[in-house]
C-alpha atoms as a PDB file:
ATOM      1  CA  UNK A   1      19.659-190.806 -26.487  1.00  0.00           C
ATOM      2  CA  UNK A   2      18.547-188.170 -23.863  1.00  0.00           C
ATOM      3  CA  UNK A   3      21.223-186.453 -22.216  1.00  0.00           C
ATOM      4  CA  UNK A   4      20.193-184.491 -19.491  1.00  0.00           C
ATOM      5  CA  UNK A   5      22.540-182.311 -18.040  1.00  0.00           C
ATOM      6  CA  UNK A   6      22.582-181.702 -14.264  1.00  0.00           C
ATOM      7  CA  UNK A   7      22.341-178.644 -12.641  1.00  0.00           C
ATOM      8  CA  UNK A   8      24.555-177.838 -10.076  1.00  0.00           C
ATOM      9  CA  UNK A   9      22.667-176.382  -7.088  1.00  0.00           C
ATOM     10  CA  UNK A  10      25.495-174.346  -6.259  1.00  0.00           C
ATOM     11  CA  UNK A  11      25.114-171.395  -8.279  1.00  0.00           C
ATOM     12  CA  UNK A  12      27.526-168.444  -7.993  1.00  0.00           C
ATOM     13  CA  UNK A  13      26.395-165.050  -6.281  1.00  0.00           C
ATOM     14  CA  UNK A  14      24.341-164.706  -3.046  1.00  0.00           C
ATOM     15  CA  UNK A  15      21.043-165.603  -2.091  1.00  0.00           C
ATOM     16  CA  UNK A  16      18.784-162.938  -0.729  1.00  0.00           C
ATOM     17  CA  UNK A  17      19.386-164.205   2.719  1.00  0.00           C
ATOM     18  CA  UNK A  18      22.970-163.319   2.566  1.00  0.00           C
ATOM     19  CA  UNK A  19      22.537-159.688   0.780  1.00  0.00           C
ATOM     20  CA  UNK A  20      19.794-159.130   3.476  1.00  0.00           C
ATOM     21  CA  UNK A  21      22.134-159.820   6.293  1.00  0.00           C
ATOM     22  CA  UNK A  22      24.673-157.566   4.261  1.00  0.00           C
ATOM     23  CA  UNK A  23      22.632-154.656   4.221  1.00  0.00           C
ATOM     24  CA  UNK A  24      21.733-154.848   7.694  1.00  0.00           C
ATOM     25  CA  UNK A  25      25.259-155.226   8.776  1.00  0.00           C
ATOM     26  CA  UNK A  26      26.553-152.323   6.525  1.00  0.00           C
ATOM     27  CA  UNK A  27      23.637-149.982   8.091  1.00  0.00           C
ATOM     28  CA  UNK A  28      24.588-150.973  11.440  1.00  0.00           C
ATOM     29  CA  UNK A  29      28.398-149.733  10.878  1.00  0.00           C
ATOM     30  CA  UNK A  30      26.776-146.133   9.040  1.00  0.00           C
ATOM     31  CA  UNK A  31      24.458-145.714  12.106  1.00  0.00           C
ATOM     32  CA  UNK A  32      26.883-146.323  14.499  1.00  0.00           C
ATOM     33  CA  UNK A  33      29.556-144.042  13.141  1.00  0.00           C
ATOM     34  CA  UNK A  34      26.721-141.240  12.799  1.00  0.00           C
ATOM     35  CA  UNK A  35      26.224-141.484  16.050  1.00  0.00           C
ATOM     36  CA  UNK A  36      29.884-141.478  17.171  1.00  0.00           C
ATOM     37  CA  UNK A  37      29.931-138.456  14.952  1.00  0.00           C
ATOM     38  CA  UNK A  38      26.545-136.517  16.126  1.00  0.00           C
ATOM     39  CA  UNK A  39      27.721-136.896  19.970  1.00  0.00           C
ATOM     40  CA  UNK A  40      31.735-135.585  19.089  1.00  0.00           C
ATOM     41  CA  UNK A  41      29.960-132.421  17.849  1.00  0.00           C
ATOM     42  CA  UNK A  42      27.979-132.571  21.259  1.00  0.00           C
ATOM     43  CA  UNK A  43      30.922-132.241  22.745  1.00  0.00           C
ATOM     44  CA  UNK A  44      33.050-129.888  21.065  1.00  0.00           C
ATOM     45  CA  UNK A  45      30.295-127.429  21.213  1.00  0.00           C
ATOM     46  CA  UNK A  46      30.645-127.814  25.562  1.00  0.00           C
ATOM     47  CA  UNK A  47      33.866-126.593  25.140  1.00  0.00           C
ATOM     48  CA  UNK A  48      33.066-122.917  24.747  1.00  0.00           C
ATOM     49  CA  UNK A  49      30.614-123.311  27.963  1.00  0.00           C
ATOM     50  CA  UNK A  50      33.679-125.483  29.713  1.00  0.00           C
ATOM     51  CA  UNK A  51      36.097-122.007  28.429  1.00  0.00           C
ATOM     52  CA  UNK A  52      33.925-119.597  30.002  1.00  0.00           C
ATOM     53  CA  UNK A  53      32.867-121.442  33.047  1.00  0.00           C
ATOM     54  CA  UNK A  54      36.670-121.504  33.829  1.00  0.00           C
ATOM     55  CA  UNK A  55      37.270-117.632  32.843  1.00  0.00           C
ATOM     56  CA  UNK A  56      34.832-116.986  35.428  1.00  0.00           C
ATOM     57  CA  UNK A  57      36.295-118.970  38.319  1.00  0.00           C
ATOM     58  CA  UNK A  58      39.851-117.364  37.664  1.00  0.00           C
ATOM     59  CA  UNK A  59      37.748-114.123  37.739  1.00  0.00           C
ATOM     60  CA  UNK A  60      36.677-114.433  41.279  1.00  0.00           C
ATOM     61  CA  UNK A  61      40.107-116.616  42.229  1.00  0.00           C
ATOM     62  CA  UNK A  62      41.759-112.585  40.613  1.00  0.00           C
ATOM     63  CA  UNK A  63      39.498-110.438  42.363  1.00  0.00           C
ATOM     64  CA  UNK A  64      40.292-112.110  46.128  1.00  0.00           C
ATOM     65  CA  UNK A  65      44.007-111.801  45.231  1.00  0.00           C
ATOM     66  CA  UNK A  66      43.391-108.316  44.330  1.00  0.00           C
ATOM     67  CA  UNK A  67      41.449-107.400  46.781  1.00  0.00           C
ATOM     68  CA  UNK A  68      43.962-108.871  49.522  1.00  0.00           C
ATOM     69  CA  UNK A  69      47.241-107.541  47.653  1.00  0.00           C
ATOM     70  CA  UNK A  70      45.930-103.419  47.610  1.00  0.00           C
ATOM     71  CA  UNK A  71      44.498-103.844  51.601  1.00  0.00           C
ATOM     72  CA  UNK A  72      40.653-103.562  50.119  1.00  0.00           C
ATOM     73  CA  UNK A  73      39.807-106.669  52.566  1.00  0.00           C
ATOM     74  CA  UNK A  74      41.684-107.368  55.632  1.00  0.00           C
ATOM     75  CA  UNK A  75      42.318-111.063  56.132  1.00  0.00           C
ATOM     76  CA  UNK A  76      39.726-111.214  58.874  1.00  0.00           C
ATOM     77  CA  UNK A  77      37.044-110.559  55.993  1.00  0.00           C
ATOM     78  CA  UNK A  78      38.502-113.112  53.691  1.00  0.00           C
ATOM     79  CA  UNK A  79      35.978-115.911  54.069  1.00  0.00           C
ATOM     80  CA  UNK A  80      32.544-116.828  53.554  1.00  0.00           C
ATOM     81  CA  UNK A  81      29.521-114.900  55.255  1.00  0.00           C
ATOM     82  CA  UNK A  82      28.767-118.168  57.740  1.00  0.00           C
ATOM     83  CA  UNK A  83      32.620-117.334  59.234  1.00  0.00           C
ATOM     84  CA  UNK A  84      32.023-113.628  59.386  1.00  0.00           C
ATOM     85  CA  UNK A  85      34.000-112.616  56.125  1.00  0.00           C
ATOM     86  CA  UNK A  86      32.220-111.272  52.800  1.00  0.00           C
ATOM     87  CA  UNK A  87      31.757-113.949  50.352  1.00  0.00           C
ATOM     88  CA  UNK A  88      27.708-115.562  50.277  1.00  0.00           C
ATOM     89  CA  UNK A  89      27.830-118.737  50.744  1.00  0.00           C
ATOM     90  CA  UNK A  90      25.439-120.517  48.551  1.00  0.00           C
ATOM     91  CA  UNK A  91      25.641-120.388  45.056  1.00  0.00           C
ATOM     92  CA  UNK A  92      24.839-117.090  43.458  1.00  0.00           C
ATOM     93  CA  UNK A  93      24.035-116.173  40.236  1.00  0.00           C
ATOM     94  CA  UNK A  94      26.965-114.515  38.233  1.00  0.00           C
ATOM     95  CA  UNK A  95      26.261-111.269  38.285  1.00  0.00           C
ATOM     96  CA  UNK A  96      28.299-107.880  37.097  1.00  0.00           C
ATOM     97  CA  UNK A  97      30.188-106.867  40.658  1.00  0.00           C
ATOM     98  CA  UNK A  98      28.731-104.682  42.950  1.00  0.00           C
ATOM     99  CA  UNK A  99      29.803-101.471  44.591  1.00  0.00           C
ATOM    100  CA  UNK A 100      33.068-103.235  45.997  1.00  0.00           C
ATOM    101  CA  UNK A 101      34.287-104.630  43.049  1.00  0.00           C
ATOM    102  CA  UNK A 102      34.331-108.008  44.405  1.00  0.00           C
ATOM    103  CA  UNK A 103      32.034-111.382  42.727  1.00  0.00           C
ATOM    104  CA  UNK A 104      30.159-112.849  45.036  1.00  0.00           C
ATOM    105  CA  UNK A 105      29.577-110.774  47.852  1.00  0.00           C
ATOM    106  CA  UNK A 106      27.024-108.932  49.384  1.00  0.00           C
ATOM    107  CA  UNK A 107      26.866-105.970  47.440  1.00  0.00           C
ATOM    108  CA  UNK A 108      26.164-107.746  44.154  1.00  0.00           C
ATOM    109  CA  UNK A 109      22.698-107.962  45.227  1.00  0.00           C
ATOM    110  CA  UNK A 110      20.576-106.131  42.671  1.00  0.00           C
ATOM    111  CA  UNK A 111      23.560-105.599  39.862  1.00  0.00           C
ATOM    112  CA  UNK A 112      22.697-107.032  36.743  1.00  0.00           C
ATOM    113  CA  UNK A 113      23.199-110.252  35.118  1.00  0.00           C
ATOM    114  CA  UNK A 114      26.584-110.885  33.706  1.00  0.00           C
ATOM    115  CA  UNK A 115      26.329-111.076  29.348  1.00  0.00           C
ATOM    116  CA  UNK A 116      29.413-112.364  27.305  1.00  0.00           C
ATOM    117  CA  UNK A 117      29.701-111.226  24.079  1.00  0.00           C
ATOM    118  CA  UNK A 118      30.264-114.708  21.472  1.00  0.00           C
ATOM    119  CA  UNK A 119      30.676-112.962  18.214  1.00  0.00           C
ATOM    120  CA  UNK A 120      29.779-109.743  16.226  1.00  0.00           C
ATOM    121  CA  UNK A 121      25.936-109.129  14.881  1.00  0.00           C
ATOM    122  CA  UNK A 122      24.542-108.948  11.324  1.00  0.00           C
ATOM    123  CA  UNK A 123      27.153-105.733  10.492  1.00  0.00           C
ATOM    124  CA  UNK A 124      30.184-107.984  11.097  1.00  0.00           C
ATOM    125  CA  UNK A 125      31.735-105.731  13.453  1.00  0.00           C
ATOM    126  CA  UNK A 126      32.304-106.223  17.172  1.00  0.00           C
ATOM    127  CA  UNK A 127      32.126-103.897  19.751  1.00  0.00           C
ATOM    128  CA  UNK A 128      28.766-102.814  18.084  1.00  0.00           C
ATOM    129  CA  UNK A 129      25.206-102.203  19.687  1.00  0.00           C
ATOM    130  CA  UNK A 130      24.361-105.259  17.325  1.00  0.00           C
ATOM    131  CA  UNK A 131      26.795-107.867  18.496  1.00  0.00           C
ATOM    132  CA  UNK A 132      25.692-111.449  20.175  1.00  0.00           C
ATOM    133  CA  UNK A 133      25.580-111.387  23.969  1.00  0.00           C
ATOM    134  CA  UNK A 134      24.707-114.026  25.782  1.00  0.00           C
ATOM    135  CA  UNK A 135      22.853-114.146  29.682  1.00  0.00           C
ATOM    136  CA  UNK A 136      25.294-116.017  32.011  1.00  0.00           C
ATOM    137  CA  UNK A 137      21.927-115.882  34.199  1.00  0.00           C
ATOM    138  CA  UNK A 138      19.738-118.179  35.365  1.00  0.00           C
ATOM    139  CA  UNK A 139      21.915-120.821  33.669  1.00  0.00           C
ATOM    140  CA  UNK A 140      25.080-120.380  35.559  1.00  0.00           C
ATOM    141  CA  UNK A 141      25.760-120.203  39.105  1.00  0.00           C
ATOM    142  CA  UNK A 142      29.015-119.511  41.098  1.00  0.00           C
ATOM    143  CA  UNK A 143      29.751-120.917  44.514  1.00  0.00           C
ATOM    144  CA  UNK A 144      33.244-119.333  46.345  1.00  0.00           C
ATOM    145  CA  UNK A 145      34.053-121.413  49.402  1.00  0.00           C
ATOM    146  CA  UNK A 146      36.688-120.431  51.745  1.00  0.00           C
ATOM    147  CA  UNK A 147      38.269-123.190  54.400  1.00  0.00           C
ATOM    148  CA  UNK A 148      40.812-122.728  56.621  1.00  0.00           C
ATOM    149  CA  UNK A 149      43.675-124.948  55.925  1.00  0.00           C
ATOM    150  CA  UNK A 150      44.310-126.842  58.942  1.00  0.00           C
ATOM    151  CA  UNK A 151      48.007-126.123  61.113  1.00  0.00           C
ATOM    152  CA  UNK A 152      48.328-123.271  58.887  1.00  0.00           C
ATOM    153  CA  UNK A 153      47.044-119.901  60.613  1.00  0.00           C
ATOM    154  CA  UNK A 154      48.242-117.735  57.518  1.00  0.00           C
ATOM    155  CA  UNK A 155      46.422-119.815  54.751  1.00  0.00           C
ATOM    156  CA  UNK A 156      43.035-120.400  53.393  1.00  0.00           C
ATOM    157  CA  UNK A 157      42.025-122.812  50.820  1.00  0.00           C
ATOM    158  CA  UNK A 158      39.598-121.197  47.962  1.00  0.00           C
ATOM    159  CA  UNK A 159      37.325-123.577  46.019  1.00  0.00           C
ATOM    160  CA  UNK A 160      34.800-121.727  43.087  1.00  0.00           C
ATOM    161  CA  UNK A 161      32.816-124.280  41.572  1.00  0.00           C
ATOM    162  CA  UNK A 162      30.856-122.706  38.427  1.00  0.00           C
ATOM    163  CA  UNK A 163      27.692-125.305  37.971  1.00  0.00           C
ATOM    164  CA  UNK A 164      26.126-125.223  34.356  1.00  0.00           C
ATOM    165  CA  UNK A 165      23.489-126.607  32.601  1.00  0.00           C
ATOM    166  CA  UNK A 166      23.331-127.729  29.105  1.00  0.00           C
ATOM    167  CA  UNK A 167      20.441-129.024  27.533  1.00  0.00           C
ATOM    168  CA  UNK A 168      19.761-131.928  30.126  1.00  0.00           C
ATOM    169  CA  UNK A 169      23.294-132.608  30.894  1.00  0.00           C
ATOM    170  CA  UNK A 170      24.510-130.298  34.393  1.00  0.00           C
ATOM    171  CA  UNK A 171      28.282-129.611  34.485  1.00  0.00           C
ATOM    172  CA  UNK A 172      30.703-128.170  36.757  1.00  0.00           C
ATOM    173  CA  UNK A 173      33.884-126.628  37.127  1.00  0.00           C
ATOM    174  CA  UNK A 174      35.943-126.345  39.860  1.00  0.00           C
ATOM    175  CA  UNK A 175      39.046-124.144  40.677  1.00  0.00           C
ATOM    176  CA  UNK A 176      40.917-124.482  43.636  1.00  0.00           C
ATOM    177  CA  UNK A 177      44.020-122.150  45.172  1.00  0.00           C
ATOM    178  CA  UNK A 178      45.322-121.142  48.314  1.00  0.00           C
ATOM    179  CA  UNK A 179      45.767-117.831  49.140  1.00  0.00           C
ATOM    180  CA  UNK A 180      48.397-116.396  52.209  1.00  0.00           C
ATOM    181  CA  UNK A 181      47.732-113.477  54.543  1.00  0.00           C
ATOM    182  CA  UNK A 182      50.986-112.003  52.870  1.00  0.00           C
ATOM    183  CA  UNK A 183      50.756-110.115  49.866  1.00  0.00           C
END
């Protein structure tokens, strides 16, 4: 008497089809999320060039207020070069103010580049010959516009754009504000 049992040709367990297809699913979902992950750090680290890109467009934004508010320019001279005022009209290089005290104009032709200190060097204290500056120049530029705003004989519409590049990726920032012929 031969008894022969039968084997059942559904085994449990996978085949090696079905872990292969496993594995390339799960290392799909890790690459993915690295990625997710690698480009969030891109990011974050724009943030400090976003921060000082829009320090330095209130900076000029200040300085025209100022300027206006203690009588340095009359309102005549409030407006670009191309409408007979004192602000260049293409974009400039940020550079430290010139003899006026004004960004942007004429007599910042020939100052030096604009640095920003980021952080303290190797003695951990800032404020030191030592400390981490970086050159705003020839990465950053600054364009001021000034328009008159139309019906309004007593206003003018300023726009500073700071353009940046980072890596391969170009950014901008724009500030707009309206300024009166009162102070």
């Amino acid at each position: 008497m031969k008894t022969q049992r039968k084997r059942s040709r559904h085994l449990a367990g996978f085949t090696l089809l079905e872990a292969m297809i496993s594995i390339f699913v799960l290392t799909f979902g890790v690459l993915s999320l690295a990625a997710v992950y690698a480009q969030g750090i891109f990011f974050a680290s724009l943030s400090q060039y976003d921060y000082v890109a829009e320090k330095k467009a209130e900076q000029a934004v200040e300085a025209i207020f100022t300027a206006r508010d203690i009588k340095q320019l009359t309102w005549a001279s409030i407006q670009n070069v191309s409408n007979n005022g004192v602000f260049l009209d293409p974009p400039q290089p940020i550079l430290v103010p010139g003899t006026d005290g004004l960004v942007g104009t004429v007599t910042d032709q020939g100052s030096a580049d604009e640095v920003i200190t980021i952080g303290p060097g190797p003695d951990g204290i800032l404020g030191t010959a030592d400390d981490q500056v970086v050159d705003l120049n020839p990465w950053m530029k600054r364009t001021i516009a000034i328009s008159a705003v139309t019906g309004e004989t007593n206003l003018r519409m300023i726009t500073v754009t700071i353009t940046y590049q980072v890596g391969k990726m170009s950014r901008n920032y724009t500030l707009i504000s309206y300024i009166s012929a009162f102070a």
